[in-house]
C-alpha atoms as a PDB file:
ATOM      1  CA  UNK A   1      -8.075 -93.987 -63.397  1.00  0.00           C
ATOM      2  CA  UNK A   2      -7.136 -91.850 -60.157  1.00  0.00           C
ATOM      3  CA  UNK A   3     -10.932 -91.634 -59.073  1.00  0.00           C
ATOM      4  CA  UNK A   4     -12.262 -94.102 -56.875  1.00  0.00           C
ATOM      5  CA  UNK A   5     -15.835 -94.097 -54.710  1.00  0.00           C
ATOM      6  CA  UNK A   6     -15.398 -92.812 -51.468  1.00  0.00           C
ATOM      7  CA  UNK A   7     -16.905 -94.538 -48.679  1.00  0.00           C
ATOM      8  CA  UNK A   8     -17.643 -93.918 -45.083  1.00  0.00           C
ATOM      9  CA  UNK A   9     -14.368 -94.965 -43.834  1.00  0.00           C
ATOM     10  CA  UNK A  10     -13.163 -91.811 -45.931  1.00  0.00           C
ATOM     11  CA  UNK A  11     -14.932 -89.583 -44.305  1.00  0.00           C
ATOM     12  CA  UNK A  12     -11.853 -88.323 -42.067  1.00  0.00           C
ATOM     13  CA  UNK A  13     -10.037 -87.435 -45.590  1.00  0.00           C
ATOM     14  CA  UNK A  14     -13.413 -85.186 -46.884  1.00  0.00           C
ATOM     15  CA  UNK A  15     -13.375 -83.535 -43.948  1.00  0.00           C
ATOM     16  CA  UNK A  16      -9.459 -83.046 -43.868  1.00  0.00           C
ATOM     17  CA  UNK A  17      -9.881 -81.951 -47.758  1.00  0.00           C
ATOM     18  CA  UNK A  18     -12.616 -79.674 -47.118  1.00  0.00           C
ATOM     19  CA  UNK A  19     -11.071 -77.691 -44.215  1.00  0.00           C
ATOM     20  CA  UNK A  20      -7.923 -77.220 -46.464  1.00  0.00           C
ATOM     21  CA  UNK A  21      -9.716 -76.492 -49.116  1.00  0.00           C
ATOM     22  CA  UNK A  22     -12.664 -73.801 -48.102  1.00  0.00           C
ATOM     23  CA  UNK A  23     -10.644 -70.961 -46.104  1.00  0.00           C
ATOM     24  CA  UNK A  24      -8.333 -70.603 -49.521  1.00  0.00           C
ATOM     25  CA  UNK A  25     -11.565 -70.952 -51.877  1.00  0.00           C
ATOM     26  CA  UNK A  26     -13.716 -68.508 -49.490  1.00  0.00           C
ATOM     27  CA  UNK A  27     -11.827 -66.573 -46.968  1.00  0.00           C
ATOM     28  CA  UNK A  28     -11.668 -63.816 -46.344  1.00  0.00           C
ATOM     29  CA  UNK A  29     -13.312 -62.385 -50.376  1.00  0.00           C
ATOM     30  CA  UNK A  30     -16.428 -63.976 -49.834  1.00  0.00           C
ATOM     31  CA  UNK A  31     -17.199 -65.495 -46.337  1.00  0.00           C
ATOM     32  CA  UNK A  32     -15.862 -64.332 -42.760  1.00  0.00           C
ATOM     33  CA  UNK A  33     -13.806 -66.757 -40.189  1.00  0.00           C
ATOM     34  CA  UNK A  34     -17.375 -67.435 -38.218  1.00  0.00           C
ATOM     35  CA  UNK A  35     -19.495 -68.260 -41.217  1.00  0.00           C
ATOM     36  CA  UNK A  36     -16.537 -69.949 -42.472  1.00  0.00           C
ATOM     37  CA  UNK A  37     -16.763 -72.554 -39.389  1.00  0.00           C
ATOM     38  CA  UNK A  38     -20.330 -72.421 -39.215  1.00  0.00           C
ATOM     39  CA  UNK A  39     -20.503 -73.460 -42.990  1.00  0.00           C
ATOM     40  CA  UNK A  40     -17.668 -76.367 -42.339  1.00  0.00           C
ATOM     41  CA  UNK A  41     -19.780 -77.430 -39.485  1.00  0.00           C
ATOM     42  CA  UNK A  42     -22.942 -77.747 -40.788  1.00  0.00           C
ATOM     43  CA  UNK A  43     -21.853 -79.140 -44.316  1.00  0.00           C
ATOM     44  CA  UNK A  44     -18.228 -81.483 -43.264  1.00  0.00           C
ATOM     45  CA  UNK A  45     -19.360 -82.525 -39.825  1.00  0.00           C
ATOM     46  CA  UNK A  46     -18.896 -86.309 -39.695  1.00  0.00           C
ATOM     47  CA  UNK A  47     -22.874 -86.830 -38.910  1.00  0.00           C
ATOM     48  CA  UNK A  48     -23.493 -85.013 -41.825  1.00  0.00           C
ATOM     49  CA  UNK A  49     -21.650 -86.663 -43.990  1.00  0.00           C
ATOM     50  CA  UNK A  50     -22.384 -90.047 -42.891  1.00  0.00           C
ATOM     51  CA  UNK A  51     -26.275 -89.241 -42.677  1.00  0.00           C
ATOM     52  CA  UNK A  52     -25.788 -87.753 -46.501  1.00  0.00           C
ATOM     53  CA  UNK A  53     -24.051 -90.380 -47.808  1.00  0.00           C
ATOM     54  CA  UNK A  54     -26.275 -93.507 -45.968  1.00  0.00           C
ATOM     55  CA  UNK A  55     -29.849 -91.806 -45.759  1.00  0.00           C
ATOM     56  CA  UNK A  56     -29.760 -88.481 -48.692  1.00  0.00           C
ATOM     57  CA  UNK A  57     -27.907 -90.518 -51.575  1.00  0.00           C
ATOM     58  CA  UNK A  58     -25.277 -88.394 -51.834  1.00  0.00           C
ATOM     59  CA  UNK A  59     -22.251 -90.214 -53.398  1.00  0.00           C
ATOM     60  CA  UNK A  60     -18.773 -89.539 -52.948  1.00  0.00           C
ATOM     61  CA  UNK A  61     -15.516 -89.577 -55.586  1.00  0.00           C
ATOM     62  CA  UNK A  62     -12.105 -89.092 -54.415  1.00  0.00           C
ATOM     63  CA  UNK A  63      -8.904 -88.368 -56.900  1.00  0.00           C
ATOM     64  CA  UNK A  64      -6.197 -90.018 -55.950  1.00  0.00           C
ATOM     65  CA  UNK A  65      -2.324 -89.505 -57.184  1.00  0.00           C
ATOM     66  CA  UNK A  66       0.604 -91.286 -55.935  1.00  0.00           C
ATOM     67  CA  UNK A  67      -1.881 -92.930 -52.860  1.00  0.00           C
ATOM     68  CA  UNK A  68      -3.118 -89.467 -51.301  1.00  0.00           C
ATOM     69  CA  UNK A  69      -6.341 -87.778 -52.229  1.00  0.00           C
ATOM     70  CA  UNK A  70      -6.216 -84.405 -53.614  1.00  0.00           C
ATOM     71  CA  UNK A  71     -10.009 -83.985 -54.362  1.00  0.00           C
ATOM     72  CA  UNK A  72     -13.363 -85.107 -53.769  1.00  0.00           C
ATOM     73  CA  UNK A  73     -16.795 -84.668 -55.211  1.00  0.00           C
ATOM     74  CA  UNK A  74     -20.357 -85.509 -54.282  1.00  0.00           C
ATOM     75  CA  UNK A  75     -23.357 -85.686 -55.805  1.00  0.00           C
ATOM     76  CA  UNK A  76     -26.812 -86.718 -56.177  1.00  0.00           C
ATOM     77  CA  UNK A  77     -28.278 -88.793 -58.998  1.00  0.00           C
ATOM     78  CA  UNK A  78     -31.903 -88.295 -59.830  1.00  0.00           C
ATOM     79  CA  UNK A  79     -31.572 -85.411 -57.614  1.00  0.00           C
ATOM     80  CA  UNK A  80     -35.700 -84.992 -56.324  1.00  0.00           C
ATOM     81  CA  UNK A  81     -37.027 -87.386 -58.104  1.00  0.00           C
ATOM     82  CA  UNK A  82     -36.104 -85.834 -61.444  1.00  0.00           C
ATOM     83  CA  UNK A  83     -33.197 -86.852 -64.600  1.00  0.00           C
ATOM     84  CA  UNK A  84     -30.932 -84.410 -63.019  1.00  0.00           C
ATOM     85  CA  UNK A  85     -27.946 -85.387 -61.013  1.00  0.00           C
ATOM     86  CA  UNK A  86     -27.021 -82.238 -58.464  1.00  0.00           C
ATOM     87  CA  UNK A  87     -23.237 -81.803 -57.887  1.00  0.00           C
ATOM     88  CA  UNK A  88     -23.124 -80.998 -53.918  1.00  0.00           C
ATOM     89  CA  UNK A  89     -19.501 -80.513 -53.564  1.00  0.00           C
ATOM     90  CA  UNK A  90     -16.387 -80.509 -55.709  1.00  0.00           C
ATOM     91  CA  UNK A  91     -12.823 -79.580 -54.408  1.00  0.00           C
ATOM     92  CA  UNK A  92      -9.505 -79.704 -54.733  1.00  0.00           C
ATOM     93  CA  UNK A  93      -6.390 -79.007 -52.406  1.00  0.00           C
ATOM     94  CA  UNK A  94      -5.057 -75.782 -53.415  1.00  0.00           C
ATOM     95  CA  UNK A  95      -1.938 -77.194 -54.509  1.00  0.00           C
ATOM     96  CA  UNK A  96      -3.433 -79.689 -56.971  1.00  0.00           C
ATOM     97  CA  UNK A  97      -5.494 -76.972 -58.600  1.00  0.00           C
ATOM     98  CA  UNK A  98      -4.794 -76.380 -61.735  1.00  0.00           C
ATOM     99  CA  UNK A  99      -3.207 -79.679 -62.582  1.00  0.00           C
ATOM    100  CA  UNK A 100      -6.378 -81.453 -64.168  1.00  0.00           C
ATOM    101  CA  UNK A 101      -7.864 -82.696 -61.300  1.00  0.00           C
ATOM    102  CA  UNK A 102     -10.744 -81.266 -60.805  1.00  0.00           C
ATOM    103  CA  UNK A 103     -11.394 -81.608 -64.543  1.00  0.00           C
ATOM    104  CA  UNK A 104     -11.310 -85.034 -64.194  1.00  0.00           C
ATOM    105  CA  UNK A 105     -13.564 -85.280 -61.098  1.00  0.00           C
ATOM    106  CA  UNK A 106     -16.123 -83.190 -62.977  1.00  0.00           C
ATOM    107  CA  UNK A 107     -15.781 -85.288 -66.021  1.00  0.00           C
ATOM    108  CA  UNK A 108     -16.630 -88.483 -64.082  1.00  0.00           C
ATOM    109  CA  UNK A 109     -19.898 -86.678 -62.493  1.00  0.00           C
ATOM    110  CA  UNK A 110     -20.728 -85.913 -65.847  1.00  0.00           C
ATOM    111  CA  UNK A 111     -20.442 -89.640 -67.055  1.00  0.00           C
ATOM    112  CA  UNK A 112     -22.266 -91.360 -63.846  1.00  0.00           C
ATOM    113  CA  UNK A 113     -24.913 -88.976 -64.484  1.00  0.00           C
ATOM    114  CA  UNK A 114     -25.575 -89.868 -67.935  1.00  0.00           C
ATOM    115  CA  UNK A 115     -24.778 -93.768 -67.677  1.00  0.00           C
ATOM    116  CA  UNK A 116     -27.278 -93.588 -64.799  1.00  0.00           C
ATOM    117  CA  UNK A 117     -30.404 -91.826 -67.129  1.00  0.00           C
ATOM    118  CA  UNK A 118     -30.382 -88.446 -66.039  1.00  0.00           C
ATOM    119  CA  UNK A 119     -30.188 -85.360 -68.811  1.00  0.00           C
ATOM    120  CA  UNK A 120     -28.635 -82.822 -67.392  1.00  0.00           C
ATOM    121  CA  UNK A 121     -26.181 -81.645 -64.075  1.00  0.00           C
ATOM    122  CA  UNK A 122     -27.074 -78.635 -62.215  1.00  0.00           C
ATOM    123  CA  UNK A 123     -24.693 -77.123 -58.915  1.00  0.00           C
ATOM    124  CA  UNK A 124     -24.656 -73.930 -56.886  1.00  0.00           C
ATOM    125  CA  UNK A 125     -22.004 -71.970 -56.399  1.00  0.00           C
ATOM    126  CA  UNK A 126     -21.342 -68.864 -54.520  1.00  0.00           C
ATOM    127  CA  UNK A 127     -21.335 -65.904 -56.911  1.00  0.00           C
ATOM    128  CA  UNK A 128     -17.845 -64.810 -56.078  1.00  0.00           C
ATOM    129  CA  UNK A 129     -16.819 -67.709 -56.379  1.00  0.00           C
ATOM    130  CA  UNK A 130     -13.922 -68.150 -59.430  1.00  0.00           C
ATOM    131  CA  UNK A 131     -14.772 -71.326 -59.798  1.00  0.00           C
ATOM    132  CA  UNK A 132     -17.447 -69.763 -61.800  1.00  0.00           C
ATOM    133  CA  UNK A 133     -15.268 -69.593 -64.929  1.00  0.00           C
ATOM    134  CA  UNK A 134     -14.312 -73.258 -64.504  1.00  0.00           C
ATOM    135  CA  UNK A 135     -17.984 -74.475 -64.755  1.00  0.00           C
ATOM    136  CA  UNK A 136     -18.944 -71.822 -67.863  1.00  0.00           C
ATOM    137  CA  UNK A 137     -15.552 -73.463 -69.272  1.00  0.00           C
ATOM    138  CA  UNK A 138     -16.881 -76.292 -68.602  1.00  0.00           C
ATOM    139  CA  UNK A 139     -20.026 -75.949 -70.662  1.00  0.00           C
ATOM    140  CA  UNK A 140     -22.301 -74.948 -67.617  1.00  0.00           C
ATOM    141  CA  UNK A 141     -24.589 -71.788 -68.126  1.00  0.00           C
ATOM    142  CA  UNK A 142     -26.172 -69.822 -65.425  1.00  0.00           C
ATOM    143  CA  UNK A 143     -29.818 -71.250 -65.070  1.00  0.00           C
ATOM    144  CA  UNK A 144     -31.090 -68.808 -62.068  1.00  0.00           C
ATOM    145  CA  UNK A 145     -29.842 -66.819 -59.182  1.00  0.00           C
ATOM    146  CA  UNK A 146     -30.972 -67.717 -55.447  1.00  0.00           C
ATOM    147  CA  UNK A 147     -30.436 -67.093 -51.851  1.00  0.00           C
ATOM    148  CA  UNK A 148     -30.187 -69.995 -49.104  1.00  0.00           C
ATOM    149  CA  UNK A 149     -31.034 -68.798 -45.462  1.00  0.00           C
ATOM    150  CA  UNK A 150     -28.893 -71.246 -43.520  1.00  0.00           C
ATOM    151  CA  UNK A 151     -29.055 -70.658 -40.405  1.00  0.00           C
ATOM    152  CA  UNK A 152     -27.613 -67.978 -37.779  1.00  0.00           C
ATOM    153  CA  UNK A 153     -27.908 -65.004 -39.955  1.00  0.00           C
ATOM    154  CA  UNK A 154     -26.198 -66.103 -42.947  1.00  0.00           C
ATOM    155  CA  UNK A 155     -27.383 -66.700 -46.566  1.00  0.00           C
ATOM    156  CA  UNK A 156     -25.711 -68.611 -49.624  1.00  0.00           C
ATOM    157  CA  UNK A 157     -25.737 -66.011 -52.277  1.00  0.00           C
ATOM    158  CA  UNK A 158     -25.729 -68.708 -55.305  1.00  0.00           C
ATOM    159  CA  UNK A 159     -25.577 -69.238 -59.291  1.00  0.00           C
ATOM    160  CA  UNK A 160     -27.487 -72.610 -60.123  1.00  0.00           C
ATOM    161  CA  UNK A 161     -25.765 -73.894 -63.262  1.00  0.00           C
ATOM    162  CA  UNK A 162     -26.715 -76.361 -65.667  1.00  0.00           C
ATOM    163  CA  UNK A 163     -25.225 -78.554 -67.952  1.00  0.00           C
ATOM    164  CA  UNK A 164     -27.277 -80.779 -70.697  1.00  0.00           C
ATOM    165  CA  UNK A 165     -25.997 -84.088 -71.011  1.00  0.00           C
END
């Protein structure tokens, strides 16, 4: 299988991943160049991923073809206490998309979630986002709308979607 658990020594390749990946997912439709580096900042920066992954546990996935990863997703099992596993993050280079990838990374949320207890698998997601369509395809449904102050001005302007297990 081309998934594998990240750990912290791939930390350098989430971050590499995720600045390739968010200015074509979000800029400039939906965020500007300053919340765009804000957002990378406060969500990629290697503290933050190493205190999410060691302290918050957050768990990383990386897809892998031909020995370079193309993807990564995190998430949280019994996210709060509860039998829902959150997916924090899920991308793909923009040149893998499309090919099954993130499909697959999804997929193997969805199974660690259920082989670990939990009964359902709820994510945000911007809005604008058209990654949208690939959750509803997916078999997520819109649960509730909400807005995230983060910090210096700006908001997340989110879907929360849900998928039984």
């Amino acid at each position: 299988m081309p998934i594998r658990i990240a750990t912290l020594a791939d930390i350098p390749t989430i971050r590499a991943i995720a600045h390739e990946t968010w200015p074509a997912a979000y800029f400039p439709k939906i965020l500007g160049a300053e919340q765009l580096a804000y957002m990378l900042e406060l969500l990629y920066s290697e503290i933050v991923l190493e205190d999410v992954m060691t302290k918050k546990g957050q768990q990383f996935v990386l897809f892998i073809d031909r020995g370079t990863a193309l993807g990564f997703a995190g998430f949280t099992p019994h996210h709060r206490g509860t039998a829902t596993t959150h997916l924090n993050k899920l991308y793909v280079l923009p040149e893998a998309q499309g090919t099954g990838a993130g499909k697959l990374l999804l997929e193997h949320v969805l199974t660690e979630a259920s082989n670990r207890g939990d009964t359902s698998v709820e994510l945000n997601v911007n809005k604008r986002n058209e990654a949208v369509a690939f959750y509803t395809y997916m078999g997520f449904r819109i649960l509730r709308d909400e807005v995230i102050d983060i910090g210096q001005g700006y908001v997340m302007d989110d879907h929360v979607m849900v998928k039984q297990l």
